[in-house]
C-alpha atoms as a PDB file:
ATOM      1  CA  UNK A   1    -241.395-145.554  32.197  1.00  0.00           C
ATOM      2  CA  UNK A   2    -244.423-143.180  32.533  1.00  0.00           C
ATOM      3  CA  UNK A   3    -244.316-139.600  33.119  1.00  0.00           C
ATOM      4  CA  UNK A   4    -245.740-140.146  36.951  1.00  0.00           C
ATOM      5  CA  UNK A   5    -243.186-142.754  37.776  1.00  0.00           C
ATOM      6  CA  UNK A   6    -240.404-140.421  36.922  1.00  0.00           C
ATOM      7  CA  UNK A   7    -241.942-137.682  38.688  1.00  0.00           C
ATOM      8  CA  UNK A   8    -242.332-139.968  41.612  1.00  0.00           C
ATOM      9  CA  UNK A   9    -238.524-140.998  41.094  1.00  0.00           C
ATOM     10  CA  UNK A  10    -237.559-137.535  41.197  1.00  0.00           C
ATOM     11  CA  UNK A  11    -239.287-136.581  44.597  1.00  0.00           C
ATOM     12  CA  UNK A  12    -237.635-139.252  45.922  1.00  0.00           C
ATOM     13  CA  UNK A  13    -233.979-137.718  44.179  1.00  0.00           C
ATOM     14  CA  UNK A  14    -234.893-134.695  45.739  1.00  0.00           C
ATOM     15  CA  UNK A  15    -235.840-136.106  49.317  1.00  0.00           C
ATOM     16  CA  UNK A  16    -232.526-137.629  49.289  1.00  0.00           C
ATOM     17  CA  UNK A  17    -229.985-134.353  47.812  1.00  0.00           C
ATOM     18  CA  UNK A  18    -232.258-132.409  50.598  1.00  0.00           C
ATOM     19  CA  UNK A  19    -230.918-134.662  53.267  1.00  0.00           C
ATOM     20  CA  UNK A  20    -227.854-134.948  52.151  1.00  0.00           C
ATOM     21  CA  UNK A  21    -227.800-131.041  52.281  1.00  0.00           C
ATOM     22  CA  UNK A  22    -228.951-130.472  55.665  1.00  0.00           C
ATOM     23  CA  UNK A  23    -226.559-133.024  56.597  1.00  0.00           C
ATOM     24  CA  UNK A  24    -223.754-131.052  55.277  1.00  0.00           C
ATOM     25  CA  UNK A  25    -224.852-127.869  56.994  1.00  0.00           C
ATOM     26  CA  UNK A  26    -224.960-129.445  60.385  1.00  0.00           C
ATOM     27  CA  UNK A  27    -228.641-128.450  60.694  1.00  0.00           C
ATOM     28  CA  UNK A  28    -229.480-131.254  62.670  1.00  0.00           C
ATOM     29  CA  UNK A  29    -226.970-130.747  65.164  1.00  0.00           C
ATOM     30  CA  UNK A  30    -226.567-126.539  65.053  1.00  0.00           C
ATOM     31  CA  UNK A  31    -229.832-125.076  64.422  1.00  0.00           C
ATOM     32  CA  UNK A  32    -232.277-128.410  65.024  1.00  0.00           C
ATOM     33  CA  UNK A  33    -235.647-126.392  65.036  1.00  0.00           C
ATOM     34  CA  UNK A  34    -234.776-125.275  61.659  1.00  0.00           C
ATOM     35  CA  UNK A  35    -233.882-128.646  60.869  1.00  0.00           C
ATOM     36  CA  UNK A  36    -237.584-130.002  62.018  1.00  0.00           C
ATOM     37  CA  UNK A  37    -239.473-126.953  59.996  1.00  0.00           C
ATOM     38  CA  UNK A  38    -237.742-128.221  56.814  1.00  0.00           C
ATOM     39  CA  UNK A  39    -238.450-131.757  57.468  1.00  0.00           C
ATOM     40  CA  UNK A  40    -241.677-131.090  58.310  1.00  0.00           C
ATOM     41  CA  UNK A  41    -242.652-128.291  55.415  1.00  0.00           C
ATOM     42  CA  UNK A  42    -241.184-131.158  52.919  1.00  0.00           C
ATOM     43  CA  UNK A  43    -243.164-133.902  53.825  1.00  0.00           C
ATOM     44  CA  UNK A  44    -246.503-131.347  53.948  1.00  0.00           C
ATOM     45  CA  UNK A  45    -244.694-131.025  49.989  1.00  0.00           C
ATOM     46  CA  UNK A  46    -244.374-134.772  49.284  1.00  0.00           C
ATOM     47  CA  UNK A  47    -247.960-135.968  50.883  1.00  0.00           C
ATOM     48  CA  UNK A  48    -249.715-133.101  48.805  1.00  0.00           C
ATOM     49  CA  UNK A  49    -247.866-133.852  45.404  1.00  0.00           C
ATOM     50  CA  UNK A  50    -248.430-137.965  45.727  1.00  0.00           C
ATOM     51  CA  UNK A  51    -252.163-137.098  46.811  1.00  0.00           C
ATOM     52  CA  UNK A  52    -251.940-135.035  43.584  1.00  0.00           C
ATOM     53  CA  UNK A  53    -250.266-137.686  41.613  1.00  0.00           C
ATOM     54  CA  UNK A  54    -253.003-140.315  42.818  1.00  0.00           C
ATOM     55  CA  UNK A  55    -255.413-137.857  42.311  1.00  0.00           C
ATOM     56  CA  UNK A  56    -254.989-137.601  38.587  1.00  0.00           C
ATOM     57  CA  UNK A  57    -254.382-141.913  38.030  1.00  0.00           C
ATOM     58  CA  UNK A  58    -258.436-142.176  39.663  1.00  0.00           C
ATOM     59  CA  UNK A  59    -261.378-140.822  37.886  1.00  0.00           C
ATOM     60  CA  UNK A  60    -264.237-140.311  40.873  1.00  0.00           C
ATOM     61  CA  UNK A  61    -265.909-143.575  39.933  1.00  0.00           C
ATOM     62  CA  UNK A  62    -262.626-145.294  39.938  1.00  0.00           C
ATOM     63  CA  UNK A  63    -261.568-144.404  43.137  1.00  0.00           C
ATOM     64  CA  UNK A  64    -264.336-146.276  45.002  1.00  0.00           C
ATOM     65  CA  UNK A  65    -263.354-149.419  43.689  1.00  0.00           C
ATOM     66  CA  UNK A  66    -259.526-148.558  43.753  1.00  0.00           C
ATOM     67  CA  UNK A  67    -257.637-150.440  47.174  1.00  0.00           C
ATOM     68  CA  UNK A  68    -257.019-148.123  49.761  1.00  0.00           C
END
């Protein structure tokens, strides 16, 4: 397995323990603003790393012929 497949596994780890913490606090429930800025800050996190990730797979020539 390649270096950006387990980095892509591991955001995905990640997205998953952070859920599973916010659950556990009650966030969602007690303090649900807080909840949304955290949702919302780590998906801003997760679209910039994949664009990142893609980023680096596509030289510039390669990206025009690359499906979108």
């Amino acid at each position: 397995m390649s270096t950006r497949r387990k980095l892509e596994w591991l955001f995905i780890v990640l997205t998953v323990a952070l859920l599973l913490f916010l659950k556990w606090l009650h966030y969602g429930v007690t303090h649900y603003n807080i909840f949304l800025l955290v949702l919302l800050a780590w998906t801003l996190v997760l679209i910039l790393v994949f664009k990142a990730l893609t980023a680096l797979e596509y030289s510039p020539r390669e990206r025009e012929d690359a499906p979108e």
